[in-house]
C-alpha atoms as a PDB file:
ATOM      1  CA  UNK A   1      35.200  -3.480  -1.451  1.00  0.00           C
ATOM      2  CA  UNK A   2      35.967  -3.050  -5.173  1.00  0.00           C
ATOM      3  CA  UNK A   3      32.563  -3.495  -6.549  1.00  0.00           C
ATOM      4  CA  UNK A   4      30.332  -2.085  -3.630  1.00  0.00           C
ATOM      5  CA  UNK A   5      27.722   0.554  -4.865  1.00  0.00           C
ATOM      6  CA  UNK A   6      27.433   3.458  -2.240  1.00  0.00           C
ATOM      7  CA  UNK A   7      23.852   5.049  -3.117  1.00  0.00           C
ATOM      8  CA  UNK A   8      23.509   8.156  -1.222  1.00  0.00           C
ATOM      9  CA  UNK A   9      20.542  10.338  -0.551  1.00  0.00           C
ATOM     10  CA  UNK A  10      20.142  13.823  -2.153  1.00  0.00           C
ATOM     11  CA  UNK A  11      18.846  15.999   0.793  1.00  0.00           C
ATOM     12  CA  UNK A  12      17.521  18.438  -1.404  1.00  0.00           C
ATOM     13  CA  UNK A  13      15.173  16.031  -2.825  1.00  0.00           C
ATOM     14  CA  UNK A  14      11.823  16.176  -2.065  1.00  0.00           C
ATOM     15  CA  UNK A  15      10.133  12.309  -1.523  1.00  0.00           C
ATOM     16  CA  UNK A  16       6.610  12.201  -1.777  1.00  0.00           C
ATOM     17  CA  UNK A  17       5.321   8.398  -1.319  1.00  0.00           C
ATOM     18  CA  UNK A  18       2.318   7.345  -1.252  1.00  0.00           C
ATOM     19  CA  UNK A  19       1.612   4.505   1.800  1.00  0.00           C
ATOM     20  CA  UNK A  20      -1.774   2.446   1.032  1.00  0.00           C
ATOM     21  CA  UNK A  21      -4.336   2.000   3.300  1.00  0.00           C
ATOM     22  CA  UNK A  22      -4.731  -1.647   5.095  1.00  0.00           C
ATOM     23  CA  UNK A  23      -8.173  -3.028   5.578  1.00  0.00           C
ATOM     24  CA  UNK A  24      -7.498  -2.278   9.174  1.00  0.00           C
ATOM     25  CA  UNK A  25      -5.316   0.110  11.702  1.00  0.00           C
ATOM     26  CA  UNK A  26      -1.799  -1.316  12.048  1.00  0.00           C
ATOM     27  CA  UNK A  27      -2.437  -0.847  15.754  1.00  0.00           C
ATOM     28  CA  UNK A  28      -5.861  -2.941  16.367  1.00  0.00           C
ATOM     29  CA  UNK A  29      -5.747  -5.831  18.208  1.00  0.00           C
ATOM     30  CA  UNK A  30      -7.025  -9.026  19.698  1.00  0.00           C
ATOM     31  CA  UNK A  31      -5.859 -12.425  21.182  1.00  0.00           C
ATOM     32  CA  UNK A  32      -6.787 -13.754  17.562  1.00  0.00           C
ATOM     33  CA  UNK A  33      -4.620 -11.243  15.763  1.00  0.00           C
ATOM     34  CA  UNK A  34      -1.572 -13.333  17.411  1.00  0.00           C
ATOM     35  CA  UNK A  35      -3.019 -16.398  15.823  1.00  0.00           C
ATOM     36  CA  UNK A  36      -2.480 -15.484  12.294  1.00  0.00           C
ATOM     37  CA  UNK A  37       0.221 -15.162  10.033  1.00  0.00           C
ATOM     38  CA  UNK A  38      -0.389 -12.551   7.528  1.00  0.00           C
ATOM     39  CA  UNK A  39      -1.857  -9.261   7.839  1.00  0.00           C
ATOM     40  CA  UNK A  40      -5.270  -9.305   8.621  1.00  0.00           C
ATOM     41  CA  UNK A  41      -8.229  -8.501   5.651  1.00  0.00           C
ATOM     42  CA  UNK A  42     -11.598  -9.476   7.337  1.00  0.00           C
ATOM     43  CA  UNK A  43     -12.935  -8.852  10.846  1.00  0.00           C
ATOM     44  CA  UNK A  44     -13.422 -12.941  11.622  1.00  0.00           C
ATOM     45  CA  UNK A  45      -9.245 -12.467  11.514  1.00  0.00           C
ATOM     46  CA  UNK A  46      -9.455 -10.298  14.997  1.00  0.00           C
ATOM     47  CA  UNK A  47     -13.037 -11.365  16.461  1.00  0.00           C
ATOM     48  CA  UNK A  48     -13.247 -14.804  18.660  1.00  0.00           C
ATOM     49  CA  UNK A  49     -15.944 -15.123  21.070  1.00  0.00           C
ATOM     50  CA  UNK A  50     -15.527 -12.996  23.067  1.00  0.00           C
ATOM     51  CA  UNK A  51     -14.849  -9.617  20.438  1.00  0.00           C
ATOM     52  CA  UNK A  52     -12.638  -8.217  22.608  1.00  0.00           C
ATOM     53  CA  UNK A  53     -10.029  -5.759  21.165  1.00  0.00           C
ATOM     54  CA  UNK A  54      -7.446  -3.281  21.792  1.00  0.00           C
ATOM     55  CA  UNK A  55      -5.654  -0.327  20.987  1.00  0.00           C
ATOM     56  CA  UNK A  56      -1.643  -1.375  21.190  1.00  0.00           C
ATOM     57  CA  UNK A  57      -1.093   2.667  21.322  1.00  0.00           C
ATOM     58  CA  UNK A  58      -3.971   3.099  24.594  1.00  0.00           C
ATOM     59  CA  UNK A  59      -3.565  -0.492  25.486  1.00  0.00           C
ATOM     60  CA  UNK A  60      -7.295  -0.013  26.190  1.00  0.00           C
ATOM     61  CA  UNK A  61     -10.558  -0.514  24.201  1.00  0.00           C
ATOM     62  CA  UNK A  62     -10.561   2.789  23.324  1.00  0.00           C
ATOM     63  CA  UNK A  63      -8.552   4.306  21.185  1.00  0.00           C
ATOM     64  CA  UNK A  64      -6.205   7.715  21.090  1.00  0.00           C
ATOM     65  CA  UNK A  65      -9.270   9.517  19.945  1.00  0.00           C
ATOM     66  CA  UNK A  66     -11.684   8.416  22.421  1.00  0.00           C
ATOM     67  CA  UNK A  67     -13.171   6.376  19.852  1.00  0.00           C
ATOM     68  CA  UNK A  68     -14.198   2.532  20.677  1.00  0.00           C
ATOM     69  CA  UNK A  69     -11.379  -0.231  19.041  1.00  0.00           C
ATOM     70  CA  UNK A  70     -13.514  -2.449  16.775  1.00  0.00           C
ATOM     71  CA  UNK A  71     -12.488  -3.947  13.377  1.00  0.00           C
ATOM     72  CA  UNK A  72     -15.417  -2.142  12.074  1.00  0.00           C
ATOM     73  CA  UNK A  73     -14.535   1.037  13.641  1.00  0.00           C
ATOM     74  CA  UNK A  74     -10.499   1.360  13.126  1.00  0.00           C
ATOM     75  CA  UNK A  75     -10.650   1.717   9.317  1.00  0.00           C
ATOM     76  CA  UNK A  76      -9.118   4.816   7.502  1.00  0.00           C
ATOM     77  CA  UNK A  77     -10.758   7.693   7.673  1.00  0.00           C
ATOM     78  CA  UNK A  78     -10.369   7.580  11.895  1.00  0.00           C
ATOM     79  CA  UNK A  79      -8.018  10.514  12.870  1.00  0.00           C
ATOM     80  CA  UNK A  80      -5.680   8.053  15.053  1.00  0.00           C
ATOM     81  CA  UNK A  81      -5.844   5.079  11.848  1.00  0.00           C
ATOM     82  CA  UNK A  82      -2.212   4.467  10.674  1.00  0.00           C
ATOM     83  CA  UNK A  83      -1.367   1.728   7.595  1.00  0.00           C
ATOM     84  CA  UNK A  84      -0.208  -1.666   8.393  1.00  0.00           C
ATOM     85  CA  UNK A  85       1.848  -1.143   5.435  1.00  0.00           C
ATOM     86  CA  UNK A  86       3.602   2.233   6.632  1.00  0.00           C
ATOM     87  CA  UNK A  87       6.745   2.591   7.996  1.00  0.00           C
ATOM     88  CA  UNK A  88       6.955   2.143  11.812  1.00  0.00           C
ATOM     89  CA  UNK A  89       9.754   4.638  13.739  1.00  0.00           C
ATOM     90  CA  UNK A  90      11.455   3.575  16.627  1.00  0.00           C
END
């Protein structure tokens, strides 16, 4: 079209962005983490009686450092923590 705007990338330039940290690790989870519809800020958000969670990478209650999957656990500052706000590849 006419008026289209083609931005292209400049591969010699160098992007640094900065991702913040979420509360929590984009990959903890719970059957109460399906319940809600925002990202998640406070542990009641994951925890229901029974305060069972899981890794989505290990599928498993442990995590891919060994670590145990808690809300109070997978924070930043664990090795395996990733941003709910970073970009996800496929």
């Amino acid at each position: 079209m006419a008026n289209e705007t083609v931005h292209q990338e400049d591969p010699d330039a160098t992007a640094t962005s900065v991702v913040p940290e979420s509360a929590f690790c984009s990959s903890l989870r719970s059957k109460k983490f399906f319940m809600i519809d925002a990202l998640p800020t406070d542990a009641s958000q994951y925890l229901d009686a029974s305060n069972h969670c899981w890794c989505r990478i290990t599928q498993q209650v442990t995590g891919p450092d060994g670590g145990g999957v808690q809300p109070d656990s997978c924070v930043a500052g664990r090795d395996c923590y990733t941003s709910a706000f970073a970009a996800r590849t496929v």
